[in-house]
Protein backbone atom coordinates (compact mmCIF):
# COMPACT_ATOMS: atom_id res chain seq x y z
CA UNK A 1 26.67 56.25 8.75
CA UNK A 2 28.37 59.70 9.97
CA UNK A 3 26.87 62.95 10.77
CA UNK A 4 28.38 63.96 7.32
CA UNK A 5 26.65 61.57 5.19
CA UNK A 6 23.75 61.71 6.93
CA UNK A 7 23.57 65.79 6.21
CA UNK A 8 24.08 65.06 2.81
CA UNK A 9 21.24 62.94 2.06
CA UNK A 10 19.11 65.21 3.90
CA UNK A 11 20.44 68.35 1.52
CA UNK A 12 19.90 65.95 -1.43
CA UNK A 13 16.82 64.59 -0.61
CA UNK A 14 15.72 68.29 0.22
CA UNK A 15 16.93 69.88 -3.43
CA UNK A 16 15.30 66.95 -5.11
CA UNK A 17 11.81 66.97 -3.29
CA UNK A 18 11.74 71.21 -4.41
CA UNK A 19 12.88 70.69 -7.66
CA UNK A 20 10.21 70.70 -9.74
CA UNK A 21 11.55 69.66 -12.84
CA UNK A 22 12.89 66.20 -10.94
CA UNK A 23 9.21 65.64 -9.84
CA UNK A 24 8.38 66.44 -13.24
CA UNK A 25 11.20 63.31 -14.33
CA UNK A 26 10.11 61.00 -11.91
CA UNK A 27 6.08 61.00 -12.38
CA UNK A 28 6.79 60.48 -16.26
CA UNK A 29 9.16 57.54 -15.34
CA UNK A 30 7.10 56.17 -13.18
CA UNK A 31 3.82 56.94 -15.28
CA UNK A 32 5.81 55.08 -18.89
CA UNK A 33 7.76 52.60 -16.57
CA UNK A 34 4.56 50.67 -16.32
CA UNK A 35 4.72 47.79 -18.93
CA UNK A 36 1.50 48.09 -20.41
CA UNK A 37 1.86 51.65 -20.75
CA UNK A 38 5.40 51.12 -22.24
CA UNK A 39 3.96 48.59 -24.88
CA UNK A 40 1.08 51.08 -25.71
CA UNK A 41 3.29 54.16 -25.88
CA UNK A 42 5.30 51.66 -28.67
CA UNK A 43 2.42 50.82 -30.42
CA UNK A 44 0.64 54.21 -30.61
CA UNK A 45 4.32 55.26 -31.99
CA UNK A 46 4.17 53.36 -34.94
CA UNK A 47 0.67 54.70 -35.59
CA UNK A 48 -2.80 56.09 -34.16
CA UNK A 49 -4.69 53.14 -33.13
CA UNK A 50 -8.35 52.84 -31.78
CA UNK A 51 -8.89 51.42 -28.06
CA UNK A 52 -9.90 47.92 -30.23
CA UNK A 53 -6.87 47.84 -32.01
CA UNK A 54 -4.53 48.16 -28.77
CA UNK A 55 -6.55 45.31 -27.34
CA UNK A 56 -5.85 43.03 -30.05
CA UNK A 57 -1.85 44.39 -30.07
CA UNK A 58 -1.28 43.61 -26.89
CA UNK A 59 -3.53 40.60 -26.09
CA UNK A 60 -5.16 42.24 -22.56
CA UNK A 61 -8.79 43.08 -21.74
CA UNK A 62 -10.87 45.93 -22.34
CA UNK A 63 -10.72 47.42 -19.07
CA UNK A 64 -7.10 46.98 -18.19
CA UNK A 65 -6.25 48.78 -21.40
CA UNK A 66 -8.79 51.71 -20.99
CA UNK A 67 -7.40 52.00 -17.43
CA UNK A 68 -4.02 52.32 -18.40
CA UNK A 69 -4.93 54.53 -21.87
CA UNK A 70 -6.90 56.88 -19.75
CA UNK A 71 -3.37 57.25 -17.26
CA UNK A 72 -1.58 58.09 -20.32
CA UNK A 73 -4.08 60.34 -21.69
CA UNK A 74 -4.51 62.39 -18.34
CA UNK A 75 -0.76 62.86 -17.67
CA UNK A 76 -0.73 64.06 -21.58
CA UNK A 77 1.21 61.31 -22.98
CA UNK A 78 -1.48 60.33 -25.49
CA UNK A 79 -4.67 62.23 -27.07
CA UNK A 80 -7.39 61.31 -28.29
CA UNK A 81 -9.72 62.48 -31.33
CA UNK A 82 -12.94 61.32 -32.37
CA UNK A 83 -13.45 59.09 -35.55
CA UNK A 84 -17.52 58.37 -35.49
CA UNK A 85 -18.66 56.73 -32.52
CA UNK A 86 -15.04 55.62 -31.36
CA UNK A 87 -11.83 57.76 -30.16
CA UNK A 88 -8.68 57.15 -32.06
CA UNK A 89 -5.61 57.39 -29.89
CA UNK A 90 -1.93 59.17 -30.67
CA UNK A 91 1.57 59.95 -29.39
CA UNK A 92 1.73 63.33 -28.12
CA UNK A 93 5.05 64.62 -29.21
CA UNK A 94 5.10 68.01 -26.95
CA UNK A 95 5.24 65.60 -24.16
CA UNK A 96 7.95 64.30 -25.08
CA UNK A 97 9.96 66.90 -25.88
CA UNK A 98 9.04 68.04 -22.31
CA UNK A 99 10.27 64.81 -20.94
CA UNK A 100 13.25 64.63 -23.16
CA UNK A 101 14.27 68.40 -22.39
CA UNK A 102 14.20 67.71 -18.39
CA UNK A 103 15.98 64.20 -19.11
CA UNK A 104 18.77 66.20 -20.58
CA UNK A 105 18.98 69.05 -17.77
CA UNK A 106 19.02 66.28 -15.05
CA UNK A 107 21.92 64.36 -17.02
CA UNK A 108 23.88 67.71 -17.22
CA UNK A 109 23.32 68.06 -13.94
CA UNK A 110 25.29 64.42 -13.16
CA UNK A 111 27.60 64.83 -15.94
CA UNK A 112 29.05 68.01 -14.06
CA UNK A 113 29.37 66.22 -10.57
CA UNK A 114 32.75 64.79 -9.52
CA UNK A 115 31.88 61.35 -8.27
C-alpha cells in the first residue's frame, strides 16, 4: 500500500472516530444488528408485549431475553411501563427518528463522494 493510501485511511479513520454522529450510527447498528434484538425490535413493532409474551414469540429463555430487552431498553430503543406487577414493553419511536435522521446524513454524505 503507498504512502498515499495509507494517509488516507488514517484521515478517514480520524474524521470517523470524531464524528459523533457516526459513533452515534454504528452503536445503534451494532446494538439492533444482534438477532435477538432484531426479532424483538419486530415484535414489539407490531405491538407492546410483556417480557412473557416475547418469550413465547421468540421461543428463548427468560434470561437471554431480559438480557437482551434490558440492552434495548438502556440504549433507548424500547421503554417500558408498568401494567400491575409486570412491565409492558414498546417501540420507542424518537429513537428512531434519531437513528433514521443520522442514517440519512451519513448516506448524503456517500451520495456526494465521487467514487
Amino acid at each position: 500500500m503507498d504512502e498515499l493510501t495509507k494517509n488516507k485511511i488514517k484521515t478517514i479513520k480520524k474524521n470517523f472516530e470524531n464524528n459523533t454522529s457516526y459513533k452515534f450510527l454504528r452503536e445503534c447498528l451494532e446494538i439492533i444488528g444482534n438477532e435477538d434484538r432484531f426479532l424483538i425490535l419486530n415484535l414489539l413493532n407490531n405491538k407492546p408485549c410483556f417480557l412473557s409474551d416475547i418469550e413465547k414469540s421468540l421461543n428463548r429463555n427468560q434470561p437471554s431475553i431480559s438480557h437482551h430487552v434490558r440492552i434495548l431498553e438502556e440504549h433507548k430503543f424500547i421503554h417500558s411501563s408498568k401494567k400491575g406487577k409486570f412491565k409492558e414493553y414498546s417501540i420507542s419511536r424518537e429513537k428512531f427518528v434519531q437513528l433514521l435522521n443520522t442514517w440519512n446524513q451519513w448516506y448524503d454524505v456517500i451520495r456526494s463522494k465521487n467514487y
